[in-house]
C-alpha atoms as a PDB file:
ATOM      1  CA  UNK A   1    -107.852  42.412 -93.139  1.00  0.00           C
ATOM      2  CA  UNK A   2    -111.037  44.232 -92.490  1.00  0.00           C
ATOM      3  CA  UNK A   3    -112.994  41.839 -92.820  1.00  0.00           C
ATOM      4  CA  UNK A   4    -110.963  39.924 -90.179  1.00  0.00           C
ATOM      5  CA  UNK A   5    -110.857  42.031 -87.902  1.00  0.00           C
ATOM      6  CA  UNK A   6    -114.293  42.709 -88.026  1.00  0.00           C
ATOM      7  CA  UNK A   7    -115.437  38.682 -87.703  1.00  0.00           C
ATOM      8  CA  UNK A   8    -112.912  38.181 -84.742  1.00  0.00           C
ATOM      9  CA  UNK A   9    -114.450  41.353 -83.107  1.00  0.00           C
ATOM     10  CA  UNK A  10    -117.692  39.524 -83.067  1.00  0.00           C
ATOM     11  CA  UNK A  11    -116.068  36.323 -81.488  1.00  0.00           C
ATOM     12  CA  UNK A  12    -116.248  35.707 -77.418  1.00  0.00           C
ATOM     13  CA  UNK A  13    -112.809  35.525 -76.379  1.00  0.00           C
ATOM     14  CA  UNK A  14    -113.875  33.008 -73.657  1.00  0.00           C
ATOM     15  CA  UNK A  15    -115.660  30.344 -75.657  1.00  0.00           C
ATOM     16  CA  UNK A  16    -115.139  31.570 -79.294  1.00  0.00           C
ATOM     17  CA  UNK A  17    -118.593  31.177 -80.116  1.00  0.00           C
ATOM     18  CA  UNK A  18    -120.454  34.520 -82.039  1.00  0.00           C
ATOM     19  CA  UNK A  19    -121.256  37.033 -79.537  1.00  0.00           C
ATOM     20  CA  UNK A  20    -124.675  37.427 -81.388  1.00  0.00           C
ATOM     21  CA  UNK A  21    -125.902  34.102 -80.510  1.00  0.00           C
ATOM     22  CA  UNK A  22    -124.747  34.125 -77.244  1.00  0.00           C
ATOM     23  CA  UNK A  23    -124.871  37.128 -76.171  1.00  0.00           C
ATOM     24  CA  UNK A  24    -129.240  37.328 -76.796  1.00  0.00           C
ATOM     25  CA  UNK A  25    -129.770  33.887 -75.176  1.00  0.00           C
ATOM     26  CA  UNK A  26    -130.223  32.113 -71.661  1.00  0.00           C
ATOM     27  CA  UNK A  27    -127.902  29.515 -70.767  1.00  0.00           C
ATOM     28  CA  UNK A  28    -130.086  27.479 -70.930  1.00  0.00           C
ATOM     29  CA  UNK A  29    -129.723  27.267 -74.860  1.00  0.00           C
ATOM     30  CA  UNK A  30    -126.238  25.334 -74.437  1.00  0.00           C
ATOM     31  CA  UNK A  31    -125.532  22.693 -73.409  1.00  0.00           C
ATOM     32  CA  UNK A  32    -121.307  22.636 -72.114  1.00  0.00           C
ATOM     33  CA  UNK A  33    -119.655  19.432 -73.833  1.00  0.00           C
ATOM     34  CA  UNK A  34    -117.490  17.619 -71.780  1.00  0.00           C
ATOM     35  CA  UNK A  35    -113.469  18.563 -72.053  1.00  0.00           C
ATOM     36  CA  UNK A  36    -110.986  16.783 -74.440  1.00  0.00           C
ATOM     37  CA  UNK A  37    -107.525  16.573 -74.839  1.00  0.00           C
ATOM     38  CA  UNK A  38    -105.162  17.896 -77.262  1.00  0.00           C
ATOM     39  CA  UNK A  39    -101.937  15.172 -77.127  1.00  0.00           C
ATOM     40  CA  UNK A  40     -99.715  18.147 -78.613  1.00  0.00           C
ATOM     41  CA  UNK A  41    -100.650  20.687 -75.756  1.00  0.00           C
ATOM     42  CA  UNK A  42    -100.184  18.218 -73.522  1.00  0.00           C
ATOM     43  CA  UNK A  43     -96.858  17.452 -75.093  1.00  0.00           C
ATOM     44  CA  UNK A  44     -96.214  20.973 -75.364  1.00  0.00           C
ATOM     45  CA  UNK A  45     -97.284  21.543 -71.450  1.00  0.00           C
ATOM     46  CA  UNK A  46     -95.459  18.278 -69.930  1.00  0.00           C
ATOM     47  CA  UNK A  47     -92.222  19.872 -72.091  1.00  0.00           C
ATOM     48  CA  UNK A  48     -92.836  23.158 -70.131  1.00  0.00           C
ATOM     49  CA  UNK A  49     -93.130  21.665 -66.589  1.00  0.00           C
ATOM     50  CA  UNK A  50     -89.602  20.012 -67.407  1.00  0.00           C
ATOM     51  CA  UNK A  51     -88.182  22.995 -68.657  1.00  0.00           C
ATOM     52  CA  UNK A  52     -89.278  24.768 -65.750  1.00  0.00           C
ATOM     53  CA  UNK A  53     -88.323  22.213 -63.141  1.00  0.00           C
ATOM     54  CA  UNK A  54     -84.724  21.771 -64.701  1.00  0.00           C
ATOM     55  CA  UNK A  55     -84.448  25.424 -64.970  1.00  0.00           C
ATOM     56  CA  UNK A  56     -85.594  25.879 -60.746  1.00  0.00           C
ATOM     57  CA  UNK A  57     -82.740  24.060 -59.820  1.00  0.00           C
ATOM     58  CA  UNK A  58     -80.573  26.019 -62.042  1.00  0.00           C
ATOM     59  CA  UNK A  59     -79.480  28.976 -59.523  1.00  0.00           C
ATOM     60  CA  UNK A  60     -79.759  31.448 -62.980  1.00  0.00           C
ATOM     61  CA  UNK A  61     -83.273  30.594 -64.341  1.00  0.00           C
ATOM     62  CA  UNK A  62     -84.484  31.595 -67.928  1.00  0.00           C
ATOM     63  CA  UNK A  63     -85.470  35.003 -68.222  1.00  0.00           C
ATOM     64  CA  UNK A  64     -89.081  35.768 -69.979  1.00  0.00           C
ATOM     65  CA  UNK A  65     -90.081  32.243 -69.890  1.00  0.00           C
ATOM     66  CA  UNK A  66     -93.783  33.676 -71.286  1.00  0.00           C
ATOM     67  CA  UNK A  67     -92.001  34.116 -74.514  1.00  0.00           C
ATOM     68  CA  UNK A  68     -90.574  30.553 -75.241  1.00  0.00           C
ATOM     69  CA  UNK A  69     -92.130  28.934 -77.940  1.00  0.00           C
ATOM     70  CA  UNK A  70     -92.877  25.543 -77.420  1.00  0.00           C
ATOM     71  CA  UNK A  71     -93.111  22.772 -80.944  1.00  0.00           C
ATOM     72  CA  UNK A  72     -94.303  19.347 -81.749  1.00  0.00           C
ATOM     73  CA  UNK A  73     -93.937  17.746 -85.567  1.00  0.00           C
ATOM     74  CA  UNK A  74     -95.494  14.771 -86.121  1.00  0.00           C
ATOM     75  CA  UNK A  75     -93.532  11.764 -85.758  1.00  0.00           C
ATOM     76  CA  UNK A  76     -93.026   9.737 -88.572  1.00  0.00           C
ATOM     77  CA  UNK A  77     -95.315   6.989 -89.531  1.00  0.00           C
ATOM     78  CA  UNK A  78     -94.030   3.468 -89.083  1.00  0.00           C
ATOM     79  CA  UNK A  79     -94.360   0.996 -92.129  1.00  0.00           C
END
């Protein structure tokens, strides 16, 4: 656990890249990679915004929406 907790101390919480390397070097060093797309987050988020929009009309929305936790499983192969 030490050990753990010593590694993620030396992680950027923005980019997760080592704060050694990046915190010694010019931006100019990196090069920013264009985004991509997870299909489960955007599962998960589309599944959120419905939630959310069935719950607005609702006149008694959910309370502590933050702590929802949202799932996908895989679906299963066809043969």
């Amino acid at each position: 656990m030490l050990a753990l907790a010593e590694y993620e101390a030396g992680i950027c919480e923005g980019c997760g890249h080592p704060l050694e390397e990046t915190l010694t070097t010019e931006a100019e060093d990196w090069k920013a990679l264009p985004p991509v797309r997870c299909a489960v987050c955007t599962l998960m988020a589309m599944q959120h915004d419905e939630y959310a929009d069935v719950k607005s009309k609702n006149p008694r929305p959910t309370p502590h929406m933050q702590a929802l936790r949202w799932r996908a499983v895989r679906k299963p192969r066809r043969r």
